[in-house]
N, C-alpha and C. Protein backbone atom coordinates (compact mmCIF):
# COMPACT_ATOMS: atom_id res chain seq x y z
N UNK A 1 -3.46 185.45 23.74
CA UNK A 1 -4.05 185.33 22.43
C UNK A 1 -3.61 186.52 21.59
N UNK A 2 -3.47 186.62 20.20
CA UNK A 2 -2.79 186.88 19.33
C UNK A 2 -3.91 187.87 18.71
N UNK A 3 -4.11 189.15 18.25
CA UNK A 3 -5.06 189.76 17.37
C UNK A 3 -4.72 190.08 16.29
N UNK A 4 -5.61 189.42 15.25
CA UNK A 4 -4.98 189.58 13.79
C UNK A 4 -5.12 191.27 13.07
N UNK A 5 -6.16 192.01 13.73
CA UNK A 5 -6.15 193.08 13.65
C UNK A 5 -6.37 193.88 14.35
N UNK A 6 -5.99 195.19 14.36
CA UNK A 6 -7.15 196.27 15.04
C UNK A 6 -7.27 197.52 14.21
N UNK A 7 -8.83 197.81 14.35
CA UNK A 7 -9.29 199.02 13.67
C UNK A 7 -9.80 200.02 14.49
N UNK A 8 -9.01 201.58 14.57
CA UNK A 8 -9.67 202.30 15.47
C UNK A 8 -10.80 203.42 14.48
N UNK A 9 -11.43 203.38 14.22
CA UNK A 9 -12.56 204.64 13.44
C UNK A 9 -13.61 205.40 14.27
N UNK A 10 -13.86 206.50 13.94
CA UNK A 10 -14.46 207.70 14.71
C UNK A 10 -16.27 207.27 14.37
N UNK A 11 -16.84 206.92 15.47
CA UNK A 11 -18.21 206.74 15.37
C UNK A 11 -19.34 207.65 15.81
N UNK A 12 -19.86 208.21 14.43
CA UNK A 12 -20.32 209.40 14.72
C UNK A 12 -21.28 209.57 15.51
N UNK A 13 -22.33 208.32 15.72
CA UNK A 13 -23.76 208.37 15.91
C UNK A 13 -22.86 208.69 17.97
N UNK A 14 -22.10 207.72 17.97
CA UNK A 14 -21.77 207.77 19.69
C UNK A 14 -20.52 209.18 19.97
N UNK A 15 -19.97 209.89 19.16
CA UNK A 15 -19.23 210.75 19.31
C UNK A 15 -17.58 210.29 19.73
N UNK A 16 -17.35 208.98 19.13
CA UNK A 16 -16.17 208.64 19.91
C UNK A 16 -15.45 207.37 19.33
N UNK A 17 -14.58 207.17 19.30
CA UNK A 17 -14.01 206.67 18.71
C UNK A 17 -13.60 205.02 19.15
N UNK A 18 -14.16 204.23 17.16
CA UNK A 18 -14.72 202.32 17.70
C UNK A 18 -13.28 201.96 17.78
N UNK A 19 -13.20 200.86 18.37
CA UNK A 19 -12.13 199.70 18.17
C UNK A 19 -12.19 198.37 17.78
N UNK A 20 -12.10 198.07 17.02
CA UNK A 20 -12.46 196.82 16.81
C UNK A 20 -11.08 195.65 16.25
N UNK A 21 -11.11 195.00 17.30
CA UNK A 21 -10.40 193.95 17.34
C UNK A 21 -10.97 192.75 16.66
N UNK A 22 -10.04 192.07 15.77
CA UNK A 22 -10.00 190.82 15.43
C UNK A 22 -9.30 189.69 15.50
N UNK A 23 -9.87 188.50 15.97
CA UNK A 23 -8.67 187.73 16.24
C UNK A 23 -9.70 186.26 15.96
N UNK A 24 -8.97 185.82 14.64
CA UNK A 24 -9.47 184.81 13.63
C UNK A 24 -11.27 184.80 13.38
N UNK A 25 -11.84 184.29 14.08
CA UNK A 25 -13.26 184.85 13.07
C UNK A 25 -13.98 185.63 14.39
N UNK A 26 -13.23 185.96 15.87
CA UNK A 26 -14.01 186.80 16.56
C UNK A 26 -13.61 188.25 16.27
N UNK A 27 -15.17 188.55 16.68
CA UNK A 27 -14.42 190.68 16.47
C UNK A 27 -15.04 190.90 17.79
N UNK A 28 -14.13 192.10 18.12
CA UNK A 28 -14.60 192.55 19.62
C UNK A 28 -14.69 194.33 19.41
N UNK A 29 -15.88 194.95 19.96
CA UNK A 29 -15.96 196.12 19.36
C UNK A 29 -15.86 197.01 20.86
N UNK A 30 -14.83 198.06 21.31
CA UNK A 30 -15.10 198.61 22.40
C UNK A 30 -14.88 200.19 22.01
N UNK A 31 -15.37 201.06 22.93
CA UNK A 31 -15.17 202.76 22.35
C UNK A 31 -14.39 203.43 23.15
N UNK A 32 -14.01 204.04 22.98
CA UNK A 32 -12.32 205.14 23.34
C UNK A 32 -12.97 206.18 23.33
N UNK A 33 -12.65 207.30 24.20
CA UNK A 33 -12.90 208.50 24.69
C UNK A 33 -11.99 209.11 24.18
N UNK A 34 -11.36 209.09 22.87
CA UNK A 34 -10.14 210.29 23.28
C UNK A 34 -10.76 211.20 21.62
N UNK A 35 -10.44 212.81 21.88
CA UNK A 35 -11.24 213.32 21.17
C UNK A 35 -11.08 212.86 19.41
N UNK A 36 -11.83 213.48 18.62
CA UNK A 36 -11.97 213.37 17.44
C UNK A 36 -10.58 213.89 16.91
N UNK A 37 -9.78 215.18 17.07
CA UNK A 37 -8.78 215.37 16.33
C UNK A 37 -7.34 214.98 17.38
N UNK A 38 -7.79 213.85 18.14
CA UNK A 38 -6.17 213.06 18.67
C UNK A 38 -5.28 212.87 17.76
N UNK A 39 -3.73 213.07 18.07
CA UNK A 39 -2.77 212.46 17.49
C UNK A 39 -2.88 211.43 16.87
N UNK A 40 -2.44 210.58 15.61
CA UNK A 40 -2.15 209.36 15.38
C UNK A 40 -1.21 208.80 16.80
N UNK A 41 -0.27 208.99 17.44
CA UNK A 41 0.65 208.01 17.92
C UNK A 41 -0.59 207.98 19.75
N UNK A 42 -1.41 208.92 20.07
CA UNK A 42 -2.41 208.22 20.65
C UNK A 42 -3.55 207.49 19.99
N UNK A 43 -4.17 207.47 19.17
CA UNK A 43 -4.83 206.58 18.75
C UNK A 43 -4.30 205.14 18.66
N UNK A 44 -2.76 205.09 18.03
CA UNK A 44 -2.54 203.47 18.19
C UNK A 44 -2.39 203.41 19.58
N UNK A 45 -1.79 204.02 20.34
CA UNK A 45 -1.72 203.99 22.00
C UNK A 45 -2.68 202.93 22.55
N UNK A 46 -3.86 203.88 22.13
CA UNK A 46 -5.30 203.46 22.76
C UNK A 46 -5.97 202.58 22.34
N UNK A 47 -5.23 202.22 20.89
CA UNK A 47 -6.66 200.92 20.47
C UNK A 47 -5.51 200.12 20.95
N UNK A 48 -3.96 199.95 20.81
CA UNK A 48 -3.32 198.63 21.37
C UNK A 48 -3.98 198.86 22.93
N UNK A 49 -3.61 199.43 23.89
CA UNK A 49 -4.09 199.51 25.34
C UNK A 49 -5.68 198.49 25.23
N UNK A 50 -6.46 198.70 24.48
CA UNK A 50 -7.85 198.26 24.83
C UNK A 50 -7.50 196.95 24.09
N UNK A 51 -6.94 196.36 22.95
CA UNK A 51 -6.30 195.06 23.06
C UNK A 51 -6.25 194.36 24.22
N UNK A 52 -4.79 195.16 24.57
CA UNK A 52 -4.12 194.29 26.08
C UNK A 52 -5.50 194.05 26.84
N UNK A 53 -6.17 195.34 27.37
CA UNK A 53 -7.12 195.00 28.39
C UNK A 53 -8.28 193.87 27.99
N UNK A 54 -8.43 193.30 27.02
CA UNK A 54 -9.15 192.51 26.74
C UNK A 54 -8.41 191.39 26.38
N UNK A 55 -7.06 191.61 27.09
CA UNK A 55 -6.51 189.89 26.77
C UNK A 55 -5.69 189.39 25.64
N UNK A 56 -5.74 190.54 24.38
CA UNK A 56 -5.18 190.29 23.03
C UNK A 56 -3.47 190.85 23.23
N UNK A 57 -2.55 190.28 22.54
CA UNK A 57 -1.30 190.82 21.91
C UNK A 57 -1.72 191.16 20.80
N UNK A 58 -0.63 192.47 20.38
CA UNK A 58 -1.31 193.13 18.88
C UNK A 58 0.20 193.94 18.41
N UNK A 59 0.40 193.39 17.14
CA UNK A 59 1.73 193.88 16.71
C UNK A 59 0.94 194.88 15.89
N UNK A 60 2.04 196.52 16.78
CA UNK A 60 1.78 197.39 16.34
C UNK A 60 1.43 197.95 14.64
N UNK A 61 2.14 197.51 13.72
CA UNK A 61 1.95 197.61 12.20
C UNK A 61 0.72 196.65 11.91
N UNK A 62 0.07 196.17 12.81
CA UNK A 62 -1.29 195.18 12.70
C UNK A 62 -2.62 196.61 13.01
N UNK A 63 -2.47 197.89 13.51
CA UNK A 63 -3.41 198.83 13.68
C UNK A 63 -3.72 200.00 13.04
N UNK A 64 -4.81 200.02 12.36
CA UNK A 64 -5.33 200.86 11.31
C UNK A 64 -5.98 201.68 12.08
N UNK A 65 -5.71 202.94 11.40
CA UNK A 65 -6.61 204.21 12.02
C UNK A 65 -7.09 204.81 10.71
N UNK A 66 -8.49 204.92 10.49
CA UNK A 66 -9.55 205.00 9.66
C UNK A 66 -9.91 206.77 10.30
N UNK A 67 -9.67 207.34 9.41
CA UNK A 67 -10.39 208.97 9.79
C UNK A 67 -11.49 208.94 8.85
């Protein structure tokens, strides 16, 4: 299955950073451990990785990183 998006943003209340996948009207929300001032080229790393593990393909220029 195909994900039309992914959004990785820093969630303050949990200290860590959301993911949220979309793929046509489902969203799937999971959280990433990697710190607050990570690289950009790990952040897409990690929100595509939590894609895959949940089953999604995700073309890379499809992932937003929200600071």
């Amino acid at each position: 299955m195909r994900a039309d998006k992914v959004e990785l943003s820093w969630d303050a209340g949990k200290h860590n950073w959301l993911v949220r996948i979309e793929a046509g009207s489902e969203v799937i929300l999971r959280h990433c451990k990697l710190p607050k001032d990570a690289d950009e080229e790990k952040l897409r790393g990690a929100a595509q990785q939590t894609a895959v593990d949940d089953g999604y393909e995700v073309d890379p220029s499809r992932i937003t990183v929200i600071r």
